[in-house]
Protein backbone atom coordinates (compact mmCIF):
# COMPACT_ATOMS: atom_id res chain seq x y z
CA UNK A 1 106.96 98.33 -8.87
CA UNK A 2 107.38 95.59 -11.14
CA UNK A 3 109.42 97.27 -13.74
CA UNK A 4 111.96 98.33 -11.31
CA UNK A 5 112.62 94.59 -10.54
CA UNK A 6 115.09 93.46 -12.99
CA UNK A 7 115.11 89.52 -12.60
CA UNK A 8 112.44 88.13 -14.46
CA UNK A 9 110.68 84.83 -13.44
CA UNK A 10 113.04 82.33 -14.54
CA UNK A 11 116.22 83.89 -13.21
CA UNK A 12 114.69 83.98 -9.88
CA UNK A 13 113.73 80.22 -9.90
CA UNK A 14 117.42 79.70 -11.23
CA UNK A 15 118.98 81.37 -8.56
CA UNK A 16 116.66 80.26 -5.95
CA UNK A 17 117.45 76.48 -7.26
CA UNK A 18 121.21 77.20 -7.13
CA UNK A 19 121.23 78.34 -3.46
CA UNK A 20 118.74 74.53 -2.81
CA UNK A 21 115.45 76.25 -2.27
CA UNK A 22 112.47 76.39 -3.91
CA UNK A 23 110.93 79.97 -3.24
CA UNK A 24 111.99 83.71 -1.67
CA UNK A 25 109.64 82.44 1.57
CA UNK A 26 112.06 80.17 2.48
CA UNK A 27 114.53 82.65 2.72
CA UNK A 28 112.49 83.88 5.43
CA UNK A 29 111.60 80.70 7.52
CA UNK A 30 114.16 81.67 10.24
CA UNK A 31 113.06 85.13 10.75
CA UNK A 32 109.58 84.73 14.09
CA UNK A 33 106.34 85.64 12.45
CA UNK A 34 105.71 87.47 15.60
CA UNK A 35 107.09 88.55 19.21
CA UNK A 36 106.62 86.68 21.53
CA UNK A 37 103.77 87.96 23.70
CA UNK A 38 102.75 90.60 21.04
CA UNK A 39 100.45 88.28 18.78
CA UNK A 40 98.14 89.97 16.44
CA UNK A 41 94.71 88.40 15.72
CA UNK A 42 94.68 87.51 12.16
CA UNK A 43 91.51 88.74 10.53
CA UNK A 44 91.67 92.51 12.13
CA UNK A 45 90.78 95.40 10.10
CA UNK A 46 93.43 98.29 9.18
CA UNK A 47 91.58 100.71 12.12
CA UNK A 48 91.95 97.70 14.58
CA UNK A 49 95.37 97.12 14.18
CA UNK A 50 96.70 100.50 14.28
CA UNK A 51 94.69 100.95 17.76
CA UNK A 52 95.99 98.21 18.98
CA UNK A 53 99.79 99.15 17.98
CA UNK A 54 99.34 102.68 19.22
CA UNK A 55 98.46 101.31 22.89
CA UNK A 56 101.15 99.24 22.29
CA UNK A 57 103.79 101.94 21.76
CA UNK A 58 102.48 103.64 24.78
CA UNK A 59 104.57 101.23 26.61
CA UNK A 60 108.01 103.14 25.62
CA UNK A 61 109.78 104.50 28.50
CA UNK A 62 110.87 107.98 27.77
CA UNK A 63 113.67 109.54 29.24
CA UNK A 64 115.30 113.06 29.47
CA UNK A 65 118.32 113.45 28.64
CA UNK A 66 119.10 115.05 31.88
CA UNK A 67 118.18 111.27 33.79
CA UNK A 68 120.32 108.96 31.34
CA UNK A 69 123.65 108.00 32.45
CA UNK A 70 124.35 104.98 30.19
CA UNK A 71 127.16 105.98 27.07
CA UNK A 72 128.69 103.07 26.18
CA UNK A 73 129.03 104.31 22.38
CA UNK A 74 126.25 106.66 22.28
CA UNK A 75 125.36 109.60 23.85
CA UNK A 76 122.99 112.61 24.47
CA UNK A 77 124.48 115.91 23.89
CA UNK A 78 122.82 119.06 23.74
CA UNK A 79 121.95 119.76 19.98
CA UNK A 80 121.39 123.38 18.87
CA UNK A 81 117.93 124.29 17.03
CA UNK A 82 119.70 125.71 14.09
CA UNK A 83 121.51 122.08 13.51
CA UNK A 84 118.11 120.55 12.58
CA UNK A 85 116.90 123.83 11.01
CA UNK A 86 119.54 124.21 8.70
CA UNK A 87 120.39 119.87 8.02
CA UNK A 88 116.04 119.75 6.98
CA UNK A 89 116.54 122.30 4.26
CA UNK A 90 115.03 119.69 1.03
CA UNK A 91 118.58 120.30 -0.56
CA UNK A 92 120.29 118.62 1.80
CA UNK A 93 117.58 115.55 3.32
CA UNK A 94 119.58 112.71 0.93
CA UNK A 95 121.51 109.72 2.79
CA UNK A 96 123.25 109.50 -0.42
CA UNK A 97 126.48 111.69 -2.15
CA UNK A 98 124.31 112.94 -5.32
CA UNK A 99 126.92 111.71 -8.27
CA UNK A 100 126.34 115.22 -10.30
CA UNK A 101 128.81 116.84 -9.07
CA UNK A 102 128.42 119.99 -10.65
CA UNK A 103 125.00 120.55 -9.83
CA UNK A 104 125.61 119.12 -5.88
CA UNK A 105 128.04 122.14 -4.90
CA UNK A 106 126.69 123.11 -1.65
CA UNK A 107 126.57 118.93 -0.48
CA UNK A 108 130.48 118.48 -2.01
CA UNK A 109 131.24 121.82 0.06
CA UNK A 110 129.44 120.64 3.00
CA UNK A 111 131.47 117.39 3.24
CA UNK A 112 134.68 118.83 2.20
CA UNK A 113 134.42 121.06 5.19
CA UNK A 114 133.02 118.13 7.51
CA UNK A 115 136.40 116.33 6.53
CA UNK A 116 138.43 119.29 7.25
CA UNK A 117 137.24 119.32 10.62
CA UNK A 118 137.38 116.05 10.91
CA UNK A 119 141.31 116.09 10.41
CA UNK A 120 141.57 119.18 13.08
CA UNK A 121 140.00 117.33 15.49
CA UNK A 122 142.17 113.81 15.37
CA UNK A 123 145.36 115.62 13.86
CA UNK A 124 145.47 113.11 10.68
CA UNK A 125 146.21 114.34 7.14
CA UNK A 126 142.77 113.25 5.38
CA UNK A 127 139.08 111.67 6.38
CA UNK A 128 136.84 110.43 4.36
CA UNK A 129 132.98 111.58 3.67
CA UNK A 130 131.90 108.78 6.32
CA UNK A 131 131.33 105.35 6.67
CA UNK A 132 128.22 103.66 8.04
CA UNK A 133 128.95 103.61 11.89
CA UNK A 134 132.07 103.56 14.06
CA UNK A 135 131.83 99.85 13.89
CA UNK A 136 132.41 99.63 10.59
CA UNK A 137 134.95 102.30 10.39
CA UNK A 138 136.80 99.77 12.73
CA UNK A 139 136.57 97.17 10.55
CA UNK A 140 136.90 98.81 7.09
CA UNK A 141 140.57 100.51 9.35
CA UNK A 142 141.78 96.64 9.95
CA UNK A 143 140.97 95.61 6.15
CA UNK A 144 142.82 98.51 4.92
CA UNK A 145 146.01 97.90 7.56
CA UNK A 146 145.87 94.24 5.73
CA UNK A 147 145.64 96.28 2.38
CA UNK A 148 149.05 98.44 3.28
CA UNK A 149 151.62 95.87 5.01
CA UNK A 150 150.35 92.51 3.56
CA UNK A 151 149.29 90.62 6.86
CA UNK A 152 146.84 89.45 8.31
CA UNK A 153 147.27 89.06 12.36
CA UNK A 154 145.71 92.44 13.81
CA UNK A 155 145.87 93.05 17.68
CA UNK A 156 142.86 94.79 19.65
CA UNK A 157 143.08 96.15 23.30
CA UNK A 158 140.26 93.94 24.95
CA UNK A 159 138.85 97.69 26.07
CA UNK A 160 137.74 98.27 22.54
CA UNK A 161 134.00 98.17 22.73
CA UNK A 162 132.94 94.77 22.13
CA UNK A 163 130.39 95.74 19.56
CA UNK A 164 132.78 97.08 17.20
CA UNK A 165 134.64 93.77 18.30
CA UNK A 166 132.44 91.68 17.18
CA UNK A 167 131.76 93.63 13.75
CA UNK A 168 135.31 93.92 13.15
CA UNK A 169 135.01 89.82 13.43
CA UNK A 170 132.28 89.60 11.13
CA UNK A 171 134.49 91.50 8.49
CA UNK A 172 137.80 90.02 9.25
CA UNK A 173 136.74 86.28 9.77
CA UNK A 174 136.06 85.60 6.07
CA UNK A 175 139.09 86.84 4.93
CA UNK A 176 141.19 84.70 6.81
CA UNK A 177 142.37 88.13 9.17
CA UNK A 178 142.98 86.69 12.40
CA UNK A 179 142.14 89.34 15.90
CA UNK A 180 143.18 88.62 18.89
CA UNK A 181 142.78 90.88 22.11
CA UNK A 182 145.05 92.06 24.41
CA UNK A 183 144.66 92.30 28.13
CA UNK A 184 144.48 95.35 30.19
CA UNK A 185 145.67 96.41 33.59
CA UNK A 186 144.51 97.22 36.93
CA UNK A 187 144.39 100.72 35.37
CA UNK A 188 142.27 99.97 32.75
CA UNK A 189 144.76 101.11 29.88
CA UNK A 190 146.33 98.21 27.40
CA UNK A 191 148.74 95.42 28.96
CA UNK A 192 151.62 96.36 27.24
CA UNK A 193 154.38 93.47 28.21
CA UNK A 194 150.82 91.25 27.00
CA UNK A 195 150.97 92.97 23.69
CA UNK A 196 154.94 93.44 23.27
CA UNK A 197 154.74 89.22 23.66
CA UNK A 198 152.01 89.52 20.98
CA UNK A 199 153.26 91.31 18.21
CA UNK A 200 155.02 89.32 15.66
CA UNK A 201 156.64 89.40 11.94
CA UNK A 202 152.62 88.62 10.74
CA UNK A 203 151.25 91.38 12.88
CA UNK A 204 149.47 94.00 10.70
CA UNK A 205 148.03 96.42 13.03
CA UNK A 206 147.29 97.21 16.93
CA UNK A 207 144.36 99.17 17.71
CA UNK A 208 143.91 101.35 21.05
CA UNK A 209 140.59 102.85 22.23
CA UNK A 210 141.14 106.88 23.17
CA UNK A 211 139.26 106.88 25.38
CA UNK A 212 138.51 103.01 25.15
CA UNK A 213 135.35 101.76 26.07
CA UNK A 214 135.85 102.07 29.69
CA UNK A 215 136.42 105.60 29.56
CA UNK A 216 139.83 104.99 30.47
CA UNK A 217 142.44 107.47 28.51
CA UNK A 218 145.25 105.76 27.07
CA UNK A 219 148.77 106.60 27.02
CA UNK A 220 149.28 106.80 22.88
CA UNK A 221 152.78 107.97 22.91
CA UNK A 222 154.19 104.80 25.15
CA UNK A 223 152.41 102.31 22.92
CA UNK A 224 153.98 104.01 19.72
CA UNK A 225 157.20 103.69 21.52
CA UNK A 226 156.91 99.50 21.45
CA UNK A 227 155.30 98.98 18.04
CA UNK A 228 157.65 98.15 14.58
CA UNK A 229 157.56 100.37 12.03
CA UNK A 230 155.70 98.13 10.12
CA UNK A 231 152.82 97.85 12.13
CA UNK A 232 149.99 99.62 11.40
CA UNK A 233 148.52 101.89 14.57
CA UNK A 234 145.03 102.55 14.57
CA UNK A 235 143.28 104.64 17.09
CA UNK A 236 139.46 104.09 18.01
CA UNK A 237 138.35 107.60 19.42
CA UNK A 238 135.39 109.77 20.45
CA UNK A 239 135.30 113.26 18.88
CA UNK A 240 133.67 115.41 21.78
CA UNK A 241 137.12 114.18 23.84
CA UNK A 242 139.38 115.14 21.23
CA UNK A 243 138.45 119.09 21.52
CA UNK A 244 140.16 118.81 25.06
CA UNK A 245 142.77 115.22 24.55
CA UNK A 246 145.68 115.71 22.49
CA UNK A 247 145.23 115.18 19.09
CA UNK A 248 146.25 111.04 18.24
CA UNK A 249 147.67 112.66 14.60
CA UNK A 250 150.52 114.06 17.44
CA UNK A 251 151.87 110.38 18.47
CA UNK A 252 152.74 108.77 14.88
CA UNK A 253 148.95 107.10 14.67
CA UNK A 254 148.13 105.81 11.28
CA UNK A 255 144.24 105.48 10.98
CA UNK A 256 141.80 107.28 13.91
CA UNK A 257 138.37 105.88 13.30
CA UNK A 258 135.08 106.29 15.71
CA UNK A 259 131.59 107.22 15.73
CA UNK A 260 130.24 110.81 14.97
CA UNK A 261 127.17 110.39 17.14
CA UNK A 262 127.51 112.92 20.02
CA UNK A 263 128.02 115.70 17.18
CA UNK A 264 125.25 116.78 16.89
CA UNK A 265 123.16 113.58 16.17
CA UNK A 266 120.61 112.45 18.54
CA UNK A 267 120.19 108.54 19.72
CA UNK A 268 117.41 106.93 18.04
CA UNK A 269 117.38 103.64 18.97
CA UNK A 270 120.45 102.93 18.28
CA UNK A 271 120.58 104.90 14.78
CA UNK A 272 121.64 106.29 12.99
CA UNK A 273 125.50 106.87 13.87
CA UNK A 274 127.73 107.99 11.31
CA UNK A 275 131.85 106.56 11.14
CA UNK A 276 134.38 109.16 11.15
CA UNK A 277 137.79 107.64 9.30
CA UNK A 278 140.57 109.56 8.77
CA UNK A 279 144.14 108.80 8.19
CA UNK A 280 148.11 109.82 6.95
CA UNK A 281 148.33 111.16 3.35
CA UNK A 282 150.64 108.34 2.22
CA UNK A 283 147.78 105.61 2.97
CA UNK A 284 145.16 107.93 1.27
CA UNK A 285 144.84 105.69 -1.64
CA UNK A 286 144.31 102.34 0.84
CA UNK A 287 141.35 104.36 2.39
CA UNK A 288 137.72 102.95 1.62
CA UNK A 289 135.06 105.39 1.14
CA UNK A 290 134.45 108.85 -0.51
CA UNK A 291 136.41 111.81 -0.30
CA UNK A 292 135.06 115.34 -1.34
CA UNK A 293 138.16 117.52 -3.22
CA UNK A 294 138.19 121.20 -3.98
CA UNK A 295 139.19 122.19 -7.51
CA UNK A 296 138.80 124.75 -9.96
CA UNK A 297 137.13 124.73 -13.36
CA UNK A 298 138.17 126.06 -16.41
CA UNK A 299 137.07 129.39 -15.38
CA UNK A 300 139.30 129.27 -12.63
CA UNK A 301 136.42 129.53 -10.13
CA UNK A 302 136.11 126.70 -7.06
CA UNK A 303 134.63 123.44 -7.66
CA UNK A 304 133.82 120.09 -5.47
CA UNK A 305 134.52 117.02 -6.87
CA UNK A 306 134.42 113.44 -5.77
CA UNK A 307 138.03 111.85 -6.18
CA UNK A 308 139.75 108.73 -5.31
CA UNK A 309 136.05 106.64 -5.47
CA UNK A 310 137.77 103.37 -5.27
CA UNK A 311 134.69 101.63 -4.75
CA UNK A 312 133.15 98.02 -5.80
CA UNK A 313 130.37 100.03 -8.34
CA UNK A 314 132.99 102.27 -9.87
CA UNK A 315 135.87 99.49 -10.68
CA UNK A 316 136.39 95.57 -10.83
CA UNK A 317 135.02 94.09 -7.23
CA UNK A 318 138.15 92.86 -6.68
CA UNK A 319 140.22 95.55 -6.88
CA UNK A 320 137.61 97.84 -4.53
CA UNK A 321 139.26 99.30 -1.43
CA UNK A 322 135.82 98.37 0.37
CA UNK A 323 132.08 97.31 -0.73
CA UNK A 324 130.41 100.09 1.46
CA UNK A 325 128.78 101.69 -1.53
CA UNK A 326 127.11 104.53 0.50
CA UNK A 327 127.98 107.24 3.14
CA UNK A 328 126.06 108.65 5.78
CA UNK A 329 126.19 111.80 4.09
CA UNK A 330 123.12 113.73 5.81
CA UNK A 331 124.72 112.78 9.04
CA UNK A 332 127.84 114.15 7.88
CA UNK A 333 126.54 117.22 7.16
CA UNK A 334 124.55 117.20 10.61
CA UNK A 335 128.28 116.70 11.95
CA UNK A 336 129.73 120.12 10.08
CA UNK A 337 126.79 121.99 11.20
CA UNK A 338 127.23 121.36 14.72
CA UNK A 339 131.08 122.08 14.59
CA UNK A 340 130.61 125.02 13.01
CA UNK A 341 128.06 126.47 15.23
CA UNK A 342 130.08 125.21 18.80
CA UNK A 343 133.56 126.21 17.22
CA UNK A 344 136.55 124.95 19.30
CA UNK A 345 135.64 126.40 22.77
CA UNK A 346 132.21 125.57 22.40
CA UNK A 347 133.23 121.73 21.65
CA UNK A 348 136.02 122.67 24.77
CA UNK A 349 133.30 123.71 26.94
CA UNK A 350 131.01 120.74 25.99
CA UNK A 351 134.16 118.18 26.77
CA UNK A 352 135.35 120.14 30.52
CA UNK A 353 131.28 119.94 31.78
CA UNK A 354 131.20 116.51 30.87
CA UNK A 355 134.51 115.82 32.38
CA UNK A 356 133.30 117.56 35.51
CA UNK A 357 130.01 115.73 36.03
CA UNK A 358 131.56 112.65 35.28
CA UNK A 359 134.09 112.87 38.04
CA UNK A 360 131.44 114.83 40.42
CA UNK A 361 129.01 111.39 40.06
CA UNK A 362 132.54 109.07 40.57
CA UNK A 363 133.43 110.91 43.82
CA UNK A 364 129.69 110.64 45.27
CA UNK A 365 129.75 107.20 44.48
CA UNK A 366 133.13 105.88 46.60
CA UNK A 367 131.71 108.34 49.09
CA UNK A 368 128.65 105.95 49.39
CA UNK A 369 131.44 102.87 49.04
CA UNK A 370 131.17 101.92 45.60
CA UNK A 371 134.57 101.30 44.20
CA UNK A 372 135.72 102.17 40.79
CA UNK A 373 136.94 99.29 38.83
CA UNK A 374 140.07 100.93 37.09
CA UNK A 375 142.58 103.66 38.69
CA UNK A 376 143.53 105.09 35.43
CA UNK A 377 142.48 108.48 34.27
CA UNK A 378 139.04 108.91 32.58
CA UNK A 379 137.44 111.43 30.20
CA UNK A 380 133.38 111.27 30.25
CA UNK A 381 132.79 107.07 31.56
CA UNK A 382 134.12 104.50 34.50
CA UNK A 383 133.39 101.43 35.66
CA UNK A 384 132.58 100.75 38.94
CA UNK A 385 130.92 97.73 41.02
CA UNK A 386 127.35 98.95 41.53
CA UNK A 387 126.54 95.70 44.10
CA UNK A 388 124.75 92.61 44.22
CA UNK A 389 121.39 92.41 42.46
CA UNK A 390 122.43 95.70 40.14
CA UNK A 391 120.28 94.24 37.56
CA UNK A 392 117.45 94.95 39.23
CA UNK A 393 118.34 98.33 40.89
CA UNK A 394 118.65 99.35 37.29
CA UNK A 395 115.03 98.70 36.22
CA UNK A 396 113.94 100.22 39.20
CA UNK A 397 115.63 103.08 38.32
CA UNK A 398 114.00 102.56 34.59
CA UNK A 399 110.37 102.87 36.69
CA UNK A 400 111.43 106.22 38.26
CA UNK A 401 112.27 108.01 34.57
CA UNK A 402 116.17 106.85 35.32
CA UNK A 403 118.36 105.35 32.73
CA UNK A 404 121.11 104.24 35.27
CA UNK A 405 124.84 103.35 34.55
CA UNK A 406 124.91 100.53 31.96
CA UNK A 407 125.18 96.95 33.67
CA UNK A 408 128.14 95.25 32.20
CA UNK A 409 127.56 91.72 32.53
CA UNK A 410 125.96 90.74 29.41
CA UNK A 411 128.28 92.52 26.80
CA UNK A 412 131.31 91.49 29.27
CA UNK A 413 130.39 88.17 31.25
CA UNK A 414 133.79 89.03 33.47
CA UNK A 415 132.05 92.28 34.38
CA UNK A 416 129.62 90.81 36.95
CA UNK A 417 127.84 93.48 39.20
CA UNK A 418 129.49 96.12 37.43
CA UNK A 419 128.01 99.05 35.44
CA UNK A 420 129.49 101.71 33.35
CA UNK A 421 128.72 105.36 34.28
CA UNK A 422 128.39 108.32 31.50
CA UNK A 423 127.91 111.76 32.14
CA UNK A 424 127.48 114.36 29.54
CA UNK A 425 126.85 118.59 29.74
CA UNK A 426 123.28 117.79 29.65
CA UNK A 427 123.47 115.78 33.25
CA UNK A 428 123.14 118.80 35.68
CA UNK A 429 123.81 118.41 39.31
CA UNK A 430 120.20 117.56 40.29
CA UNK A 431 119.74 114.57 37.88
CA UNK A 432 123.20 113.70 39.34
CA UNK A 433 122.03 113.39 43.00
CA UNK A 434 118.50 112.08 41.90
CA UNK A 435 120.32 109.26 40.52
CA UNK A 436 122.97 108.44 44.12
CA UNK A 437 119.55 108.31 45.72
CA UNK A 438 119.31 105.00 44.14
CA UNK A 439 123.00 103.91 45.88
């Protein structure tokens, strides 16, 4: 591997002198040798170890889809055979946009129709070939609401989910981009006297959840209603809801961002996800990422190209609309495939039976007296107080091949005793009432 490494000897020591240490270990010092409670003898042969990580892995709770009730972000959706079948074919198994164009047609075509359904789905003008996640779709969306109006004050419903929160953060902080959150209501849908008394001459953008991460739908036209021309409106959305919600595109929204996940991608441990961003024509040229274009050649006959690469390898760094320098591009295609093969109804009919177990689960709940936390309408996920010591009901569920309603507490501290409830097409009514027998 050594000739791959470009840095010879000296330039490492240089570098590793100019950050004040004295070798690549110490880069490393903060990182545990080991988990806690997992220690591996030193000394053990190659057959040892592997035995013993083997019984390890055995300790992995598995559970159906059918038993797991916890979205929050990601969920399980029924995936048709032919979407792996087809998205395995050795042509396509690349996380990464091949730069030949001309002899990558069936990849460019393959995104170029992902983005076109893409922009059905969320009613913008263009998307882009993908970003890494939805949180960092979020995140590139505020940079590039900075790039268009020139400030640097964006405002976040506090129902965003607080991961893509607290990546947004992570990209914003260093550039001096200030977010603050606004409060929500007894309904569950953004305070909007809190963010009229917010929004000011530095205000760059407001971004909405649709559904927001309490399931809760918002109202998109009202908020357009109260917002200055100037400001930049960016929508955070889930694309299985949008086949049955009104297209944001409809209500003057400038960038719709969100994670990809529940088409057609399964949860792996929490990867991978793929960013959907899409946005208004006129801001095309502020949007990070790739976009696929059809052309023709000099022939006349249709060609895929890669246009508007306005990326930190292609041009000065500083110019660069963002420094994500890849795409999820498999996932992408994963994303077309499964579109293509549900169609509209199908993606209709996945959206109404999720809807409908959803609300069948809320309803058996109050029955049992378990209240739900917001009175505003929801799509797929609520929030409701699941009692005293829910914690623990929840890993006994865990023991009985449940994955319950996610407890809320530790990602919101406010949340206490609360969980948040997902149902998807996959959650029939048995695994439904298996689960209230826990309540």
């Amino acid at each position: 591997m050594h000739r791959y490494i470009p840095h010879t000897e000296e330039e490492i020591k240089e570098m590793l002198k100019e950050i004040g240490i004295n070798s690549i270990e110490d880069l490393y010092l903060d990182v545990p040798k080991t988990i806690e409670e997992y220690n591996l003898e030193n000394g053990k042969d190659e057959f040892s170890v592997l035995k013993e990580i083997k019984s390890l892995s055995k300790l992995n709770k598995v559970f159906e889809p059918e038993k797991v009730f916890a979205g929050a972000g990601i969920y399980f959706h029924y995936i048709p055979t032919v979407v792996e079948t087809l998205s395995n074919n050795q042509n396509f198994v690349t996380a990464y946009t091949p730069y030949q164009a001309e002899v990558s047609q069936g990849t460019l075509q393959a995104l170029f129709e992902y983005q076109t359904m893409m922009c059905e789905l969320t009613g913008m003008d263009v998307a882009n070939s993908s970003m890494y996640d939805g949180a960092t779709a979020l995140a590139e969306a505020m940079l590039m609401a900075v790039r268009i109006n020139n400030k640097t004050k964006i405002l976040a419903a506090g129902s965003i989910n607080p991961e893509f929160l607290a990546t947004s953060k992570t990209y914003c902080t260093p550039q001096n981009i200030e977010i603050e959150t606004v409060k929500w209501t007894e309904s569950g849908t953004i305070d909007l006297e809190d963010l009229k008394s917010k929004i000011d001459d530095n205000t760059s953008a407001v971004v909405v959840g649709y559904p927001n991460f309490f399931g809760i739908v918002e109202d998109l036209k009202q908020i357009k209603e109260i917002l200055p021309d100037n400001v930049v409106y960016i929508v955070v959305s889930e694309p299985i809801a949008l086949s049955i919600l009104e297209a944001p595109g409809k209500f003057g929204v400038d960038i719709v961002v969100g994670e990809g996940q529940s088409l057609g991608i399964t949860p792996n441990y929490g990867g991978p996800g793929i960013g959907f961003f899409t946005t208004l024509a006129k801001h095309v040229r502020k949007m990070p990422g790739r976009i696929i274009g059809e052309t023709k050649d000099v022939d006349g006959k249709k060609g895929y190209v890669m246009i508007l690469q306005t990326r930190e390898q292609h041009i000065r760094r500083a110019k660069a609309t963002s420094n994500i320098c890849s795409n999820h591009a498999l996932m992408a295609l994963k994303n077309a495939i499964y579109m293509s093969i549900m169609g509209p109804e199908g993606l209709r009919k996945v959206a109404r039976m999720s809807y409908n177990a959803a609300h069948y689960l809320a309803e058996k709940l109050v029955e049992k007296g378990y209240n739900l936390t917001f009175n505003g309408p929801f799509f797929n996920e609520f929030v409701f107080n699941a009692g005293e010591n829910y914690y623990e009901k929840w890993k006994t569920m865990a023991n009985d091949g449940i994955l319950g309603p996610l407890p809320l507490e530790k990602a919101m501290p406010n949340f206490k005793n609360s969980a948040l409830a997902c149902c998807t097409e996959v959650n029939t009514k048995e695994s439904i009432d298996e689960l209230l027998k826990h309540f």
